[in-house]
C-alpha atoms as a PDB file:
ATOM      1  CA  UNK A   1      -3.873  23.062 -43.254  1.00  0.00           C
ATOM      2  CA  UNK A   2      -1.209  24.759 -41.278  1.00  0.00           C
ATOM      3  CA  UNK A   3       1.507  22.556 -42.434  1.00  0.00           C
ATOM      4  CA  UNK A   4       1.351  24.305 -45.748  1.00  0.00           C
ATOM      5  CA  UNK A   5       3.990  26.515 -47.288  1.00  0.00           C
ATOM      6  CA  UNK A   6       3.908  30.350 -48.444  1.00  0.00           C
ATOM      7  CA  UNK A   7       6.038  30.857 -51.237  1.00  0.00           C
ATOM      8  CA  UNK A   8       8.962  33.504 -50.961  1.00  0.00           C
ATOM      9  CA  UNK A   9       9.099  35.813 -53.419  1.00  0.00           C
ATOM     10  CA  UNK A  10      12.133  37.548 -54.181  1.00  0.00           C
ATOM     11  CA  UNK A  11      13.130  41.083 -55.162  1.00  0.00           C
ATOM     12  CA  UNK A  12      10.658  43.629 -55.895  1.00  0.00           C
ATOM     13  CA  UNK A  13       8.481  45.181 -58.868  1.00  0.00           C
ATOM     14  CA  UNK A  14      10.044  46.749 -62.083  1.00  0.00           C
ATOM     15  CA  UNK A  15       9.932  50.323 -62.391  1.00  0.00           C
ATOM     16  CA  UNK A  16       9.840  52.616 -65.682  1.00  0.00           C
ATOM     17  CA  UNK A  17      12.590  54.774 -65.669  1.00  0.00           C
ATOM     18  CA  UNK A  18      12.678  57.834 -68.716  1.00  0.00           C
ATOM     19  CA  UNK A  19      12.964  57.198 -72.374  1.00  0.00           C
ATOM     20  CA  UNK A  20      15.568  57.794 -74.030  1.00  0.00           C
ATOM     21  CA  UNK A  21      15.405  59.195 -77.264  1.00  0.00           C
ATOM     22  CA  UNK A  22      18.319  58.000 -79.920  1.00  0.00           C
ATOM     23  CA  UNK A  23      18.468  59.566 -83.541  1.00  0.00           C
ATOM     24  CA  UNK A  24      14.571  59.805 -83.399  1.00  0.00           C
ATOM     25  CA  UNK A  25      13.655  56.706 -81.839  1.00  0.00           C
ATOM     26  CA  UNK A  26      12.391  55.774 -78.475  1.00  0.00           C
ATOM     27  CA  UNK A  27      14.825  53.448 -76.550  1.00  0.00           C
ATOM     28  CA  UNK A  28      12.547  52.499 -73.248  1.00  0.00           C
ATOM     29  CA  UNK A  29      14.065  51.822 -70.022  1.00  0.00           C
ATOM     30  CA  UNK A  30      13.166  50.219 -66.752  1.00  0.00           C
ATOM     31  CA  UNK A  31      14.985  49.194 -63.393  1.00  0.00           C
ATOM     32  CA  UNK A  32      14.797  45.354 -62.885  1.00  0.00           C
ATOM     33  CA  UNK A  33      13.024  44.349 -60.150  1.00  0.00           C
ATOM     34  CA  UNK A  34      14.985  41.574 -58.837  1.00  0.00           C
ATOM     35  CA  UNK A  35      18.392  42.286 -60.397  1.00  0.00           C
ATOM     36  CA  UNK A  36      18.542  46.136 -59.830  1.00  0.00           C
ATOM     37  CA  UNK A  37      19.985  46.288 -63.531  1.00  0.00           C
ATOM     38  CA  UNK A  38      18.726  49.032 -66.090  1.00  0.00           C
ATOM     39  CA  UNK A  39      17.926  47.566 -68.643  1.00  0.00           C
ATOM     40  CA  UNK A  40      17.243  49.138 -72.787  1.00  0.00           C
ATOM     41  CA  UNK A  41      14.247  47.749 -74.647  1.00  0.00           C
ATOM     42  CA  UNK A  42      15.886  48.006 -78.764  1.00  0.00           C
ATOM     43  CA  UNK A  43      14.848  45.876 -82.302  1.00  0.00           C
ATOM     44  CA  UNK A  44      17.074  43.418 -83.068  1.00  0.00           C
ATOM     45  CA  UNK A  45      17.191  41.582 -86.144  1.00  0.00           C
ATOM     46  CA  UNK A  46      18.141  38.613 -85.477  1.00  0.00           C
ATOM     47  CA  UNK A  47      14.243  38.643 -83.841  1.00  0.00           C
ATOM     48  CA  UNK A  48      12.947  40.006 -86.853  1.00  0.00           C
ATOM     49  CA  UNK A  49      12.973  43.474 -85.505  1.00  0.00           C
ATOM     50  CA  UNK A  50      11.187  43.100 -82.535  1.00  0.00           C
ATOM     51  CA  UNK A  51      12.310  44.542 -79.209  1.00  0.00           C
ATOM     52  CA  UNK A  52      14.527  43.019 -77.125  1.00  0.00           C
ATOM     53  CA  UNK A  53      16.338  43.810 -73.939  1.00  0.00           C
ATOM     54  CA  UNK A  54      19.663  44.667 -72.562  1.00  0.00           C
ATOM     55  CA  UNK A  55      21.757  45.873 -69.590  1.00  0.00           C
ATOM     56  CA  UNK A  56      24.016  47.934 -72.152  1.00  0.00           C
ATOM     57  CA  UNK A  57      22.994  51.341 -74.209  1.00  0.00           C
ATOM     58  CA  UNK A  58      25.580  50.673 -76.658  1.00  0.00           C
ATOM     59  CA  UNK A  59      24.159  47.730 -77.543  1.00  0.00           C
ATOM     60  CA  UNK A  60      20.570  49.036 -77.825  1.00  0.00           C
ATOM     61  CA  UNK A  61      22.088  52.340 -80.046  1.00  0.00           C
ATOM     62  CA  UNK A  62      23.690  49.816 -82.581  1.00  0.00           C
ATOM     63  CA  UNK A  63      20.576  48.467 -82.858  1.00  0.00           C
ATOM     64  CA  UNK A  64      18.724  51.570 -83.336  1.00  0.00           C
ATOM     65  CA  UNK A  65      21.295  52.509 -85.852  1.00  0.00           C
ATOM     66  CA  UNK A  66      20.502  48.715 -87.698  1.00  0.00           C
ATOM     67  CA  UNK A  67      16.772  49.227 -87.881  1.00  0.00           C
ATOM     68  CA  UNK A  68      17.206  52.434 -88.861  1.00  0.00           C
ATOM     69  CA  UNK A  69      19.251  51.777 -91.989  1.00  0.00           C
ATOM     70  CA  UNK A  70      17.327  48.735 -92.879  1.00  0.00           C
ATOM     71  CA  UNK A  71      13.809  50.542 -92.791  1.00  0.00           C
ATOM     72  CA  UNK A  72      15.977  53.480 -94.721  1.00  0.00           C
ATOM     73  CA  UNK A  73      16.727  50.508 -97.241  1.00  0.00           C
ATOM     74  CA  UNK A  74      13.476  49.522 -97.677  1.00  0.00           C
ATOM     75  CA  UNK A  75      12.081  52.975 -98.699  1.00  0.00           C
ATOM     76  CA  UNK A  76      14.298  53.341-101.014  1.00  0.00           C
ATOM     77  CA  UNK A  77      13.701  50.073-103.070  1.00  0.00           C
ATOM     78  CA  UNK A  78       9.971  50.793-103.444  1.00  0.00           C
END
């Protein structure tokens, strides 16, 4: 079969970069492998609090900040 393709694969692996660590929670980072973008790994509530990713830290610190308050909220109601 030597009429038959290889498929090109673009861009390279992902790497971990450091944690960072934002008012006692662990905002994980990594390098995108095909982009080159850093991108923040945050809960977001619209998701139910699961972690979701973006290219800006702001963004993930607001919603550090957000998770924060509502699992804050919570322990105070029971």
């Amino acid at each position: 079969m030597s009429g038959q393709k290889k498929p090109k694969v673009f861009g390279g692996t992902s790497l971990s970069l450091e944690s960072i660590f934002y008012e006692g929670y662990e905002i994980k980072s990594l390098k995108h492998g095909n982009t080159g973008l850093v991108l923040y790994k945050y809960p977001n509530k619209l998701y139910k609090w699961e972690g979701c990713w973006t290219s800006c830290i702001e963004s993930a610190k607001t919603g550090v900040e957000k998770f924060l308050q509502q699992t804050k909220n919570k322990k105070t109601f029971k």
